[in-house]
N, C-alpha and C. Protein backbone atom coordinates (compact mmCIF):
# COMPACT_ATOMS: atom_id res chain seq x y z
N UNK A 1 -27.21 16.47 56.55
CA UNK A 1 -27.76 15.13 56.37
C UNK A 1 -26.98 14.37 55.31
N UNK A 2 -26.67 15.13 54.26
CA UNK A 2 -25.82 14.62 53.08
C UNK A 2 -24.36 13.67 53.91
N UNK A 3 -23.70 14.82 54.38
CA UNK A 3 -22.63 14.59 55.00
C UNK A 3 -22.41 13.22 55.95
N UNK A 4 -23.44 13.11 56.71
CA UNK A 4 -24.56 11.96 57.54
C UNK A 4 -24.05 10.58 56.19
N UNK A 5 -24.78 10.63 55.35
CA UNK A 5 -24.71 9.50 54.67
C UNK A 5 -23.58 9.44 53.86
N UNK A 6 -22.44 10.15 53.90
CA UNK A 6 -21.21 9.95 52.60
C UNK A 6 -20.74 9.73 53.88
N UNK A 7 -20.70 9.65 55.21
CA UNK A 7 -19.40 8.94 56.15
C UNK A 7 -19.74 7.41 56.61
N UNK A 8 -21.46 7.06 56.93
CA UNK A 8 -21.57 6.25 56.99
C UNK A 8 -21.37 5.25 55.57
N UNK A 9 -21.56 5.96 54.68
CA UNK A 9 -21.53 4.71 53.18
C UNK A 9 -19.81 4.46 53.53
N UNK A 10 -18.68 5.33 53.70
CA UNK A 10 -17.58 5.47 53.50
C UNK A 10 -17.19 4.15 55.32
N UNK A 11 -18.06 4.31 56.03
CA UNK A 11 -18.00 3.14 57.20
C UNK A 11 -17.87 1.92 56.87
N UNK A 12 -19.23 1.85 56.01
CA UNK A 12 -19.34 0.56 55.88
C UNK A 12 -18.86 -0.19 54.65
N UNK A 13 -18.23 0.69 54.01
CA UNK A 13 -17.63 0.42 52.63
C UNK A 13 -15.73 -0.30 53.70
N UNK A 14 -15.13 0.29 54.20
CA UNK A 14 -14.44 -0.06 55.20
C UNK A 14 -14.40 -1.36 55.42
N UNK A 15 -15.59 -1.52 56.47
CA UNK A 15 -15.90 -2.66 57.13
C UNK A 15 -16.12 -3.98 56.00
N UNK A 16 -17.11 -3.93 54.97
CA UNK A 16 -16.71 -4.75 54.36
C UNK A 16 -15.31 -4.93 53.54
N UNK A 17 -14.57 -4.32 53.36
CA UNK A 17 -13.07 -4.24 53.09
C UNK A 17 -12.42 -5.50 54.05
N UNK A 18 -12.61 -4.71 55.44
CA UNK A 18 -11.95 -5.68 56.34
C UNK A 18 -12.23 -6.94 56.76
N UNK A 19 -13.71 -7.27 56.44
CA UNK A 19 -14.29 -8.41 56.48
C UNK A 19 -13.66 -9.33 55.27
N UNK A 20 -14.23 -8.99 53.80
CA UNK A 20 -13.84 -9.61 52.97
C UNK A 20 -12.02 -9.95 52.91
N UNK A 21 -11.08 -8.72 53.65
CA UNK A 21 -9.73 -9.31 53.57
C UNK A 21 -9.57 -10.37 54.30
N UNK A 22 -10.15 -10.50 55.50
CA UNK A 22 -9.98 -11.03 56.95
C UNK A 22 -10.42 -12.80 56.15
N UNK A 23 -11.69 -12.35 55.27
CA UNK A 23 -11.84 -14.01 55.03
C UNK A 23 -10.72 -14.50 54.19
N UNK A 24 -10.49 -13.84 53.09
CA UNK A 24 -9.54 -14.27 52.45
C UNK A 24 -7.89 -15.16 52.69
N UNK A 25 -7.85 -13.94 53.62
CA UNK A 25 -6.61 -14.07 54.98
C UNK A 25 -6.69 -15.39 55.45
N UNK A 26 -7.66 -15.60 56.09
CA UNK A 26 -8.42 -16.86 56.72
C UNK A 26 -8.76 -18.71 56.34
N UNK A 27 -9.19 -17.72 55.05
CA UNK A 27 -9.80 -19.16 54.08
C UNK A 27 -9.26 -18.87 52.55
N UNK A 28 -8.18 -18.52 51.98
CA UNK A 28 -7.57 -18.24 50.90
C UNK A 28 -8.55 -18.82 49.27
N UNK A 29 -8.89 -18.32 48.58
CA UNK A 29 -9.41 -18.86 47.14
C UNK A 29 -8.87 -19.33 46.93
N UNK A 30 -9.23 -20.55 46.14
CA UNK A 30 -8.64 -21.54 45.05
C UNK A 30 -7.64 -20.31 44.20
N UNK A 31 -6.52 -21.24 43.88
CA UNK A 31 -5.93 -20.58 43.10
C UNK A 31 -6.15 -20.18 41.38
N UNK A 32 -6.33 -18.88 40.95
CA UNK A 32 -7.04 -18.88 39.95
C UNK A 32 -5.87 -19.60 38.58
N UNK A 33 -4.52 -19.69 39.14
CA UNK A 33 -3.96 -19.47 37.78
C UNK A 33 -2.89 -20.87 38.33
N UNK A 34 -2.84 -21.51 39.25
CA UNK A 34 -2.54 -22.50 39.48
C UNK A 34 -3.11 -24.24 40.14
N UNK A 35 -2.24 -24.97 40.89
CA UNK A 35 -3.52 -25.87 41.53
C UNK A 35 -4.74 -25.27 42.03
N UNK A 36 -5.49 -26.13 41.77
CA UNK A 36 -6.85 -25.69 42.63
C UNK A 36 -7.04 -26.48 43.57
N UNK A 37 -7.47 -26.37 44.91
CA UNK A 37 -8.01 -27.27 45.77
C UNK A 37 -9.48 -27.31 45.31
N UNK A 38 -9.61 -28.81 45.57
CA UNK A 38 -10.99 -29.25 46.70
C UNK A 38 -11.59 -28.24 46.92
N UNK A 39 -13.07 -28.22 47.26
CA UNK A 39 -13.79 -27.63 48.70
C UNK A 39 -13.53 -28.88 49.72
N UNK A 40 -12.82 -28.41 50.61
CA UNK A 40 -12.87 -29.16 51.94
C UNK A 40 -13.90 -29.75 52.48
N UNK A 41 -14.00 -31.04 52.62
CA UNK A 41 -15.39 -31.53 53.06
C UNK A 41 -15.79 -31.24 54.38
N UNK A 42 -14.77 -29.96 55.49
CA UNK A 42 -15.61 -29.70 55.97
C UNK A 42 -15.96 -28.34 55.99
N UNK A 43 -16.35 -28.15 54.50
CA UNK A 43 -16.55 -26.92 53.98
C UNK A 43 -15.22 -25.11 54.83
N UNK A 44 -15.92 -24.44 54.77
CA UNK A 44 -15.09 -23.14 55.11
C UNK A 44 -14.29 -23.26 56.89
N UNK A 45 -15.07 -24.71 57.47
CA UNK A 45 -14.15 -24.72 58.84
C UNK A 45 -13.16 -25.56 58.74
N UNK A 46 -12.87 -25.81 57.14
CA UNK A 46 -11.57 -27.28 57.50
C UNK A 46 -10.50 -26.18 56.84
N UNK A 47 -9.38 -26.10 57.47
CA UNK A 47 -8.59 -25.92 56.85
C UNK A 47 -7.44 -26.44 56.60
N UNK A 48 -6.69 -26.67 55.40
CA UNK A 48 -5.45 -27.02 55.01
C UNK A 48 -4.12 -26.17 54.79
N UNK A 49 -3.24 -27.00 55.92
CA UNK A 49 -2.25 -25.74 56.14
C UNK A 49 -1.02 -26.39 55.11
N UNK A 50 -0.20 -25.46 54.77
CA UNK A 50 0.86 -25.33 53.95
C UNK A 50 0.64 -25.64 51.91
N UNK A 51 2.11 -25.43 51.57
CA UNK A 51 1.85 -24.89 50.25
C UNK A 51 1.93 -26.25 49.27
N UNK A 52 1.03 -26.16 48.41
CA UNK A 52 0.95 -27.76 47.93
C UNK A 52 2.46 -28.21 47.65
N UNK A 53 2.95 -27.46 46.70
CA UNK A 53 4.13 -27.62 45.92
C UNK A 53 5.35 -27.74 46.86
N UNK A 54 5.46 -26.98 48.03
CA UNK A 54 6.84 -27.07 48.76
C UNK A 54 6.46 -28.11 50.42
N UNK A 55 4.95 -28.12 50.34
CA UNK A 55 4.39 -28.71 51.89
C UNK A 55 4.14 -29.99 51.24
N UNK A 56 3.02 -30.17 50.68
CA UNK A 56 2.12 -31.42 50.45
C UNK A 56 3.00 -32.74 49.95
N UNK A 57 3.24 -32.17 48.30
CA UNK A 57 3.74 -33.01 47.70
C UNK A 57 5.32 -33.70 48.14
N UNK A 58 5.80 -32.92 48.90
CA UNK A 58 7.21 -33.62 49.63
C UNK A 58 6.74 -34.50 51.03
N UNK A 59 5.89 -33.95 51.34
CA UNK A 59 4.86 -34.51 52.58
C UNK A 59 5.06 -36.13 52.38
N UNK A 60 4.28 -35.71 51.46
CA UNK A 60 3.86 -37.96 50.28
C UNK A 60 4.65 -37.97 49.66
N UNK A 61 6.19 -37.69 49.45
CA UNK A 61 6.96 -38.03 48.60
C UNK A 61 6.48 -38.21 46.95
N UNK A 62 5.89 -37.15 46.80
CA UNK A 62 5.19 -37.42 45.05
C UNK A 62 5.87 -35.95 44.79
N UNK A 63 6.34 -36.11 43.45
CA UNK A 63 6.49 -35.00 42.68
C UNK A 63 5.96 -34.91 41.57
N UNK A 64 5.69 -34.20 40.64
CA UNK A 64 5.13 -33.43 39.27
C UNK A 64 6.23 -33.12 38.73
N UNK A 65 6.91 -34.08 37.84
CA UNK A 65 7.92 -33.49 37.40
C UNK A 65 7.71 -32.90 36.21
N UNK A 66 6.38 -33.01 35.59
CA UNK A 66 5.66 -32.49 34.12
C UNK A 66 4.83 -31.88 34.12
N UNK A 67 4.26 -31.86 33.17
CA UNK A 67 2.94 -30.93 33.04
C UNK A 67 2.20 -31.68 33.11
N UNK A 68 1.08 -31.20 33.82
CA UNK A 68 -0.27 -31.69 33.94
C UNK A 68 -1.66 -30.91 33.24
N UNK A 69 -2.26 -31.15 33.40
CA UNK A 69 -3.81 -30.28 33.01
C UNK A 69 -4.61 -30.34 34.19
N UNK A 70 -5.58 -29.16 34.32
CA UNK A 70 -6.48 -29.50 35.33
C UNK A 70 -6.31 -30.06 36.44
N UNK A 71 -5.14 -30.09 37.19
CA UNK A 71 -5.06 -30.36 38.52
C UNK A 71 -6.38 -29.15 39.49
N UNK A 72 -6.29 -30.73 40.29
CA UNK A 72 -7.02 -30.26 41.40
C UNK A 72 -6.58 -31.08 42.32
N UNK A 73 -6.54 -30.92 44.01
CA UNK A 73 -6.30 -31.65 45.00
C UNK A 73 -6.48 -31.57 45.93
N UNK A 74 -6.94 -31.97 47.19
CA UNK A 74 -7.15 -32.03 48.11
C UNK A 74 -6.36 -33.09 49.31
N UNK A 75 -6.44 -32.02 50.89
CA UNK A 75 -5.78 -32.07 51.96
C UNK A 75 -6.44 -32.44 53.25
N UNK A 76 -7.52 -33.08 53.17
CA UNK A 76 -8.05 -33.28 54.01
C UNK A 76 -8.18 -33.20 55.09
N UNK A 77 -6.90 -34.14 55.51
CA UNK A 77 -6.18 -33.90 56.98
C UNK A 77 -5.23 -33.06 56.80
N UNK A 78 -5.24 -32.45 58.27
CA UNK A 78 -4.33 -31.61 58.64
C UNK A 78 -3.16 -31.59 58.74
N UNK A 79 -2.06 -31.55 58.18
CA UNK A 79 -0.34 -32.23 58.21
C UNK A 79 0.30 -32.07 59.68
N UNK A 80 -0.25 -31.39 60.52
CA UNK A 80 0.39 -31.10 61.85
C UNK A 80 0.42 -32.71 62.44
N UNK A 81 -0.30 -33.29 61.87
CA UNK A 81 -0.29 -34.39 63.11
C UNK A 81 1.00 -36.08 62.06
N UNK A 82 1.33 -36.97 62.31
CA UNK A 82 1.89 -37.93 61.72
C UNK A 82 0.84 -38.55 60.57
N UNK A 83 -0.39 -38.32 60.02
CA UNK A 83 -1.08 -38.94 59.41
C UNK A 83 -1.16 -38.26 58.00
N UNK A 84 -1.94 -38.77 57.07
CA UNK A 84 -2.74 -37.68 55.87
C UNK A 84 -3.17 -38.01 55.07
N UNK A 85 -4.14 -38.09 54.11
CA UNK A 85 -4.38 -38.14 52.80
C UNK A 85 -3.78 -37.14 51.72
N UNK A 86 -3.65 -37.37 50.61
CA UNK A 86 -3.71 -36.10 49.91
C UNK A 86 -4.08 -36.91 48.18
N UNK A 87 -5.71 -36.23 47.94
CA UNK A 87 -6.17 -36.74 46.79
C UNK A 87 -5.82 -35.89 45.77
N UNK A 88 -5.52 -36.30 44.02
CA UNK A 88 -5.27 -35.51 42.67
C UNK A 88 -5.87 -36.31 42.09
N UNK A 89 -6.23 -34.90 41.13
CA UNK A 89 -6.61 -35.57 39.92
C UNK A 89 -6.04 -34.52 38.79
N UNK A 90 -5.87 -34.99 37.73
CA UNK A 90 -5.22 -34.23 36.46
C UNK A 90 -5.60 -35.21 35.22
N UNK A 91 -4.94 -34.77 33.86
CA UNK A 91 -5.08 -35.12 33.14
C UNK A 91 -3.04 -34.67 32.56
N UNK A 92 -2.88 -35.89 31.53
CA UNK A 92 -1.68 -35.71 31.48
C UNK A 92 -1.05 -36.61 29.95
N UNK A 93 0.21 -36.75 29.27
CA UNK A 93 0.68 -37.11 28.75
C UNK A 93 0.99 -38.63 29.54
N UNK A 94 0.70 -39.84 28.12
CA UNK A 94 1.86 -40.99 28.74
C UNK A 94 2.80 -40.97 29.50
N UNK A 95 3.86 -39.81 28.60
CA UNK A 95 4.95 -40.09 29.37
C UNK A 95 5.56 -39.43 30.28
N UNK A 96 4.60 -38.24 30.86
CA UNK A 96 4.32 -37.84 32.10
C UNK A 96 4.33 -38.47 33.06
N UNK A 97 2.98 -39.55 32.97
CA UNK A 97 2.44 -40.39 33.88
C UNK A 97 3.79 -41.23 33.83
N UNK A 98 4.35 -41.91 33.00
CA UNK A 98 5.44 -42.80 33.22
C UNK A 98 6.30 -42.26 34.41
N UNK A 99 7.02 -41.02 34.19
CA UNK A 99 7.68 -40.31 35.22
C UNK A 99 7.43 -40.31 36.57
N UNK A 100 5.91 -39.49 36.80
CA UNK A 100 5.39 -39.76 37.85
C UNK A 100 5.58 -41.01 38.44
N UNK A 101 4.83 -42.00 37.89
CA UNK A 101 4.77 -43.28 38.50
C UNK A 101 6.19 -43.97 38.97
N UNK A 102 7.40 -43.43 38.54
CA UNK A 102 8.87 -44.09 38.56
C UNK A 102 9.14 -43.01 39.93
N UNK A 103 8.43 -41.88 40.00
CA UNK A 103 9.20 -40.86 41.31
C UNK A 103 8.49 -41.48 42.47
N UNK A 104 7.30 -41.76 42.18
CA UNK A 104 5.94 -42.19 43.13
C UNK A 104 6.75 -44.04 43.61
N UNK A 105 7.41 -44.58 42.79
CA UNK A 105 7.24 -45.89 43.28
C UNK A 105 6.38 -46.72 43.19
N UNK A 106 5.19 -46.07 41.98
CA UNK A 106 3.99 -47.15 42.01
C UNK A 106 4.37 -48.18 41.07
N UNK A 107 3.98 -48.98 41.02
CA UNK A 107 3.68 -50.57 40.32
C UNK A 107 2.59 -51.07 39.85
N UNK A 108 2.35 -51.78 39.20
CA UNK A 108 1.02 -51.95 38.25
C UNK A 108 0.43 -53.04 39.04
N UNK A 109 -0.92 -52.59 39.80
CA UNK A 109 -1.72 -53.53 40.47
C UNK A 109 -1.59 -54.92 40.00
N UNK A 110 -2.26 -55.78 40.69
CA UNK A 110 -2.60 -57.40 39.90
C UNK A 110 -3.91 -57.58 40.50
N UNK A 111 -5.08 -57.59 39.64
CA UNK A 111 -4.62 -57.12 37.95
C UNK A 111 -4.25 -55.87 38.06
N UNK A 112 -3.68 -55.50 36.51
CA UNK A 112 -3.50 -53.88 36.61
C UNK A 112 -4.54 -53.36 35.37
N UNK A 113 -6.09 -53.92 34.79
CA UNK A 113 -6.57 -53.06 35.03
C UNK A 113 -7.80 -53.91 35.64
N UNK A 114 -8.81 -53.05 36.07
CA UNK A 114 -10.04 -53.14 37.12
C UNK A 114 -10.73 -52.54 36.58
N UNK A 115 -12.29 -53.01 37.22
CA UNK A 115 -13.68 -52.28 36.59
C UNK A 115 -13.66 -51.68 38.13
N UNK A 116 -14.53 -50.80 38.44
CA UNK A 116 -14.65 -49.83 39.34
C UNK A 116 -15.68 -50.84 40.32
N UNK A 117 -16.23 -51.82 39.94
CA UNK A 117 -16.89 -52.78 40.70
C UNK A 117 -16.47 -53.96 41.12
N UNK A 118 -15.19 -54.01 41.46
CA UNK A 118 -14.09 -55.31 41.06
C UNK A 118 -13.48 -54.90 43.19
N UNK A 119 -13.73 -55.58 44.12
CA UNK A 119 -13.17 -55.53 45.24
C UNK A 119 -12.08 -55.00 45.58
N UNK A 120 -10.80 -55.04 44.63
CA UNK A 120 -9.88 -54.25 44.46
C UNK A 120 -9.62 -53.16 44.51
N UNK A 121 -10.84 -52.61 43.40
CA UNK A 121 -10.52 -51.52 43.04
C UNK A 121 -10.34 -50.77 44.24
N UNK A 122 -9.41 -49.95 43.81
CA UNK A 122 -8.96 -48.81 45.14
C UNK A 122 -9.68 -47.57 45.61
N UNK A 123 -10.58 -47.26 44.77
CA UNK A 123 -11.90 -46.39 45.30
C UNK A 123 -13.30 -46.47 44.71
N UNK A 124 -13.30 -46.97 46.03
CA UNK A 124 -14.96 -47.47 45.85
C UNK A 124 -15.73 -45.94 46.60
N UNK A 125 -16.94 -46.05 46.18
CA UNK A 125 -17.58 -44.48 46.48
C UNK A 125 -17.26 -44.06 47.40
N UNK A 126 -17.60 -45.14 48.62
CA UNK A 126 -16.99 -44.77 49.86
C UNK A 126 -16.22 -43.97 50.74
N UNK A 127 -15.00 -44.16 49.68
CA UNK A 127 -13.33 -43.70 50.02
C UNK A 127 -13.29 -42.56 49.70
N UNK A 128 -13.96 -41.64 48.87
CA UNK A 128 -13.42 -40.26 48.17
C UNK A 128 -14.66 -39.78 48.66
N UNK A 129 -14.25 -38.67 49.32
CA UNK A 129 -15.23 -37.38 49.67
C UNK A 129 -16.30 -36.98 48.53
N UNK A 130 -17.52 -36.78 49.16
CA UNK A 130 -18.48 -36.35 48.16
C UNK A 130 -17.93 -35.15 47.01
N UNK A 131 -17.38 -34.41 48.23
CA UNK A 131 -17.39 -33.02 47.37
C UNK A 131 -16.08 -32.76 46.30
N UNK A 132 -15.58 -34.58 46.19
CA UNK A 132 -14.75 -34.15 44.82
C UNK A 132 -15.11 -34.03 44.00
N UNK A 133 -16.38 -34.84 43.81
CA UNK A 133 -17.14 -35.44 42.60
C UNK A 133 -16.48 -36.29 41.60
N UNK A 134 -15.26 -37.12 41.90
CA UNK A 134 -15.24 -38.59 41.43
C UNK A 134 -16.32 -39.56 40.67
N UNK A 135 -16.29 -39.66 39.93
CA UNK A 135 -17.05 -40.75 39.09
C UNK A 135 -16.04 -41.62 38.44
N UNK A 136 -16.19 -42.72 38.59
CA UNK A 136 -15.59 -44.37 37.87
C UNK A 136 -16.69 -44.47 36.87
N UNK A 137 -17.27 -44.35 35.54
CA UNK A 137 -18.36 -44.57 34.64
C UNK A 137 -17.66 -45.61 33.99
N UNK A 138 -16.45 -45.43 33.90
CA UNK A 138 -15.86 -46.45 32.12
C UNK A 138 -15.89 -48.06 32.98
N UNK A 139 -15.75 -48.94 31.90
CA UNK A 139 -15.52 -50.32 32.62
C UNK A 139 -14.26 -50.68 32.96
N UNK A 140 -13.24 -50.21 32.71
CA UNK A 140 -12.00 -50.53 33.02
C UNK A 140 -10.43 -49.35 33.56
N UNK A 141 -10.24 -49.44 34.38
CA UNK A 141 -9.54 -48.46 34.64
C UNK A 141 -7.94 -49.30 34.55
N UNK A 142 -6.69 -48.49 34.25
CA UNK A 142 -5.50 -48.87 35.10
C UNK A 142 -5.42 -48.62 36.15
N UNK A 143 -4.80 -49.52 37.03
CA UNK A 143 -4.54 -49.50 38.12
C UNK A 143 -3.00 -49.63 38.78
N UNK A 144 -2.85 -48.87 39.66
CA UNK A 144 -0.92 -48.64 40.04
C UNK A 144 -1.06 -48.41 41.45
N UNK A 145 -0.07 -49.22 42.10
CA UNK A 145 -0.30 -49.39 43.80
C UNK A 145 1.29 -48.82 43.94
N UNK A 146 1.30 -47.98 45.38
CA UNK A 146 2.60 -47.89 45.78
C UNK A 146 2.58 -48.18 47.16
N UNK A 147 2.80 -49.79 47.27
CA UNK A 147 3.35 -50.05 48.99
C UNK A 147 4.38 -49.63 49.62
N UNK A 148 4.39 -48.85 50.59
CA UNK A 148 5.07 -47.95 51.45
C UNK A 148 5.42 -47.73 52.83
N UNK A 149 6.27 -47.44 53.30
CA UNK A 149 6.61 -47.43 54.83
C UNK A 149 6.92 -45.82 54.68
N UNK A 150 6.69 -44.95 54.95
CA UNK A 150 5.49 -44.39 55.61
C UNK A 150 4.37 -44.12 54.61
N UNK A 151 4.52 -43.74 53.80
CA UNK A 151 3.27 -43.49 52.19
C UNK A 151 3.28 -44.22 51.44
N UNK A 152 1.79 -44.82 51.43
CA UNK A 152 1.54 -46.07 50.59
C UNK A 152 0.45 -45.21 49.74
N UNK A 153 0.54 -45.33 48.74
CA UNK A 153 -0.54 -44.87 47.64
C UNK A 153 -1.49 -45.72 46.80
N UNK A 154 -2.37 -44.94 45.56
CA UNK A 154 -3.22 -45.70 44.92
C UNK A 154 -2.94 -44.81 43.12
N UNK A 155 -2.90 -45.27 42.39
CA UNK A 155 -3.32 -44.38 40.90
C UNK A 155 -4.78 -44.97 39.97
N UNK A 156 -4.80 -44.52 39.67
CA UNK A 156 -6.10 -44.96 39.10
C UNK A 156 -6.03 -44.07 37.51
N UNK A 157 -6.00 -44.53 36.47
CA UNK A 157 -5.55 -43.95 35.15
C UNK A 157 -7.09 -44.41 33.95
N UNK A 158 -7.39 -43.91 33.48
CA UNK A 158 -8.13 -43.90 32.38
C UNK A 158 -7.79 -43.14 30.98
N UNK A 159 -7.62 -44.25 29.95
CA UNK A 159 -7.35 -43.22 28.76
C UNK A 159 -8.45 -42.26 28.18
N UNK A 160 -8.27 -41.09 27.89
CA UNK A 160 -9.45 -39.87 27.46
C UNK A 160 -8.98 -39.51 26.05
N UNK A 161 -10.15 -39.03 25.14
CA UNK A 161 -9.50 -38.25 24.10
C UNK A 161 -8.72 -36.97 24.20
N UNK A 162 -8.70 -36.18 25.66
CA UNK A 162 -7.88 -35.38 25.60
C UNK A 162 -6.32 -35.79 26.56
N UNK A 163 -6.36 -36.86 26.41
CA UNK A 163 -5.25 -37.72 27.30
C UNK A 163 -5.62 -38.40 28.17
N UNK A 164 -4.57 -38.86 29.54
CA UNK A 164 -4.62 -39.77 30.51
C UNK A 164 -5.69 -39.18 31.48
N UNK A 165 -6.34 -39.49 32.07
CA UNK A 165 -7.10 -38.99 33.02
C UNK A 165 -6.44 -39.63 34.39
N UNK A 166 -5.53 -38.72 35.66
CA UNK A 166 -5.56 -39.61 36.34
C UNK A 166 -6.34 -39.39 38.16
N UNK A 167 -6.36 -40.24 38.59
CA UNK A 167 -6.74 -40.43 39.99
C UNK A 167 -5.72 -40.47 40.83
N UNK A 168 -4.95 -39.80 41.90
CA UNK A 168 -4.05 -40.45 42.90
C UNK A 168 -4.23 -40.19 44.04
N UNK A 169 -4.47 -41.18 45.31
CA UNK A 169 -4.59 -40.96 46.61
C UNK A 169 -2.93 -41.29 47.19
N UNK A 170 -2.46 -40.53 47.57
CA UNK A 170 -1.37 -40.98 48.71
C UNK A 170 -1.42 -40.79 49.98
N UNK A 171 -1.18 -42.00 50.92
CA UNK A 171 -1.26 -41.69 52.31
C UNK A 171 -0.26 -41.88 53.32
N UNK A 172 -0.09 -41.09 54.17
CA UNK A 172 1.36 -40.83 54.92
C UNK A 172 0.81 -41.54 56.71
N UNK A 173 1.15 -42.57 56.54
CA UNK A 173 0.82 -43.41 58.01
C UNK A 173 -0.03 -44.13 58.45
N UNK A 174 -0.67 -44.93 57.00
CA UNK A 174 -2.00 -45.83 56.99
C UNK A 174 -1.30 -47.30 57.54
């Protein structure tokens, strides 16, 4: 009887092995020690294919040529097809963001800055998936547009005491 239960524990010890690899395999974790994605808004059935750094960001013509903090981002759409979003957020040095914004092609809205209730502004609740959790609280944000043939983008910048806080949507075929 002993024997009975040390093959079945040793079964099902297995099986969840292969289950838990299979999801992993499947639906990969946030990365613990690099970008993090999003949860996909359509939770564990959306998936986003390729690697941020060598897929995404050449995708939208945006690079990171600095350091950032706290990146996070999301892929919404699927890159297989001609379309995409791809939302960030980080926190960063001035003259980070300067860089960025000179690789990106953005330009300083008019106005360039906006209250989050201002028609302009480039994300209104609407536009950004629940499950980023985006909040506009302050009254005034910078604002940086990049008009584009094929990726036209948005930045959205707030100064923080631990630096720039920024927002960026880029989109590939709007």
């Amino acid at each position: 009887m002993n024997r009975w239960l040390e093959r079945r524990a040793w079964r099902w010890g297995v099986a969840v092995l292969v289950v838990v690899g299979l999801a992993v395999w499947l639906y990969p974790p946030a990365h613990f020690w690099g970008p993090r994605p999003y949860r996909h808004p359509d939770g564990i059935f959306g998936v986003t294919r390729g690697d941020f750094e060598e897929d995404m960001l050449p995708h939208y013509r945006l690079s990171l040529p600095c350091d950032v903090d706290g990146l996070r981002y999301s892929n919404p759409e699927d890159m297989t097809g001609p379309m995409g979003e791809l939302y960030l957020h980080f926190t960063t040095s001035q003259e980070c963001l300067d860089r960025i914004l000179a690789e990106f092609s953005a330009v300083p809205a008019q106005p360039s800055a906006m209250a989050p209730t201002d028609d302009a502004f480039p994300f209104p609740a609407s536009a950004v998936p629940d499950t980023f959790g985006w909040r506009f609280d302050a009254e005034s944000y910078l604002v940086f547009q990049r008009p584009g043939d094929p990726v036209d983008g948005d930045v959205v910048v707030l100064r923080e005491d631990e630096g720039l806080s920024v927002y960026l949507r880029a989109r590939y075929g709007y």
